[in-house]
PDB file of N, CA and C in Angstrom:
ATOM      1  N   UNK A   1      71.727   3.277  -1.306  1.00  0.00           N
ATOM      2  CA  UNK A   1      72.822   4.257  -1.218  1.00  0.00           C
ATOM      3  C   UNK A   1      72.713   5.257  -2.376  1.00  0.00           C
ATOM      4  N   UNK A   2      72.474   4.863  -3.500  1.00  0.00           N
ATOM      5  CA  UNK A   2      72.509   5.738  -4.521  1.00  0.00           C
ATOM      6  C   UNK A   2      71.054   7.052  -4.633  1.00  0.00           C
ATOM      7  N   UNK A   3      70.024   6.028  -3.948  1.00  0.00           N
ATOM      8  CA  UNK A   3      68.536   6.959  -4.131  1.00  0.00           C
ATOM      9  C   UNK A   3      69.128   7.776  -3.595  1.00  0.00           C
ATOM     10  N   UNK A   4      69.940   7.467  -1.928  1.00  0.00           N
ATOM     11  CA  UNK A   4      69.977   8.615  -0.659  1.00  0.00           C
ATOM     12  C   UNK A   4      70.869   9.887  -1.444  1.00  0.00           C
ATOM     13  N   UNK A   5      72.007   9.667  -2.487  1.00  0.00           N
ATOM     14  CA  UNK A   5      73.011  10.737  -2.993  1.00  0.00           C
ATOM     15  C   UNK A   5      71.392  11.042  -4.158  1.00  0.00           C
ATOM     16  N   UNK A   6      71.231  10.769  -4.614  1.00  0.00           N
ATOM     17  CA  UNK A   6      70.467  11.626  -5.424  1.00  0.00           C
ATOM     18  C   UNK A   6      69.232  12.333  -4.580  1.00  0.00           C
ATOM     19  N   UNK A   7      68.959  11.581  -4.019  1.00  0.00           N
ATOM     20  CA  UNK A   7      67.834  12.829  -2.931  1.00  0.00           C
ATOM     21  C   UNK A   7      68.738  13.943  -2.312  1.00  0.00           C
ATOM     22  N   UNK A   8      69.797  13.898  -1.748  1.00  0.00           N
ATOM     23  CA  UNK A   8      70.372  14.776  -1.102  1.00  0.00           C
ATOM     24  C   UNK A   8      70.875  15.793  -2.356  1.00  0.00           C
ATOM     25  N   UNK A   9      71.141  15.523  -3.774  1.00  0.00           N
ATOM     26  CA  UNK A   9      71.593  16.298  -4.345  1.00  0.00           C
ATOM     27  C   UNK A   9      70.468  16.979  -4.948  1.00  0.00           C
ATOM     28  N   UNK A  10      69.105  16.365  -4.757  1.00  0.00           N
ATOM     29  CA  UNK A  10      67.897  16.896  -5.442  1.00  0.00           C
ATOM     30  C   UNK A  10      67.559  17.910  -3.940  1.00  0.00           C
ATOM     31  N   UNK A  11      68.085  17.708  -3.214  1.00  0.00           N
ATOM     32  CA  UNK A  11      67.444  18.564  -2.468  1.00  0.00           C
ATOM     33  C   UNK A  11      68.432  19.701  -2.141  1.00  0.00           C
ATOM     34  N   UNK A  12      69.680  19.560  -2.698  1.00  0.00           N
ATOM     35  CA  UNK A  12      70.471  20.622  -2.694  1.00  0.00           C
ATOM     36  C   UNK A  12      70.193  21.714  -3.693  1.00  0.00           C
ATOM     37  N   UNK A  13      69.280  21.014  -5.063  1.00  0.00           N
ATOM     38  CA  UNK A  13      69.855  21.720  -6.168  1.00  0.00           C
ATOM     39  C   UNK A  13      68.201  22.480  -5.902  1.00  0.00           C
ATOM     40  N   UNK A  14      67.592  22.050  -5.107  1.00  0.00           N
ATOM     41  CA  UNK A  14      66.140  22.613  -4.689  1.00  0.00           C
ATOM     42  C   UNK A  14      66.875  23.900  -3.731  1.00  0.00           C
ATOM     43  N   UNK A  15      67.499  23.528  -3.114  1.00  0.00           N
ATOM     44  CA  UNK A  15      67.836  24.872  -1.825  1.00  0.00           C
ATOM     45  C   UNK A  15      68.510  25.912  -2.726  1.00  0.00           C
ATOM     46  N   UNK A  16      69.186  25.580  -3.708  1.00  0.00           N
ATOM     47  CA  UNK A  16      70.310  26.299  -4.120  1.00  0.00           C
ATOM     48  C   UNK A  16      69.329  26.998  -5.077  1.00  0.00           C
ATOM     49  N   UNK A  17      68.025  26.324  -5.880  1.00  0.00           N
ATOM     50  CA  UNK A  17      67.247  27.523  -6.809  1.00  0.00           C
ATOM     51  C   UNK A  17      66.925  28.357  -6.036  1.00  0.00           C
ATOM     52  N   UNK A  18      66.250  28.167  -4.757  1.00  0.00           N
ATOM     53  CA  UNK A  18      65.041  28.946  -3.623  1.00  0.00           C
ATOM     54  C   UNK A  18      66.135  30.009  -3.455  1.00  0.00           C
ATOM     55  N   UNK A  19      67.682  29.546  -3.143  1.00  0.00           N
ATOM     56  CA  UNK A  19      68.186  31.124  -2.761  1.00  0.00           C
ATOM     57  C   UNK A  19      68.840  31.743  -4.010  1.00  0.00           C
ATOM     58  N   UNK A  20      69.047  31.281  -5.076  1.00  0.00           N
ATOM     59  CA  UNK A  20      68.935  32.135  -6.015  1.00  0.00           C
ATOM     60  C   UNK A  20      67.610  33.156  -6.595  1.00  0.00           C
ATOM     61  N   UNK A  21      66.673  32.460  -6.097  1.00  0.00           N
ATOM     62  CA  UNK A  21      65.299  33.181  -6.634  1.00  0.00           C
ATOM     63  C   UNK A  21      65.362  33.873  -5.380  1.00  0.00           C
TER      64      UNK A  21
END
């Protein structure tokens, strides 16, 4: 449970650089 919240937040904080850049 915990990997799955940190993957999902690693992959948020991945989407969220790509549309800032």
């Amino acid at each position: 449970m915990s990997q799955k919240v940190r993957d999902d937040r690693t992959v948020t904080l991945s989407h969220k650089a790509v549309g800032c850049t």
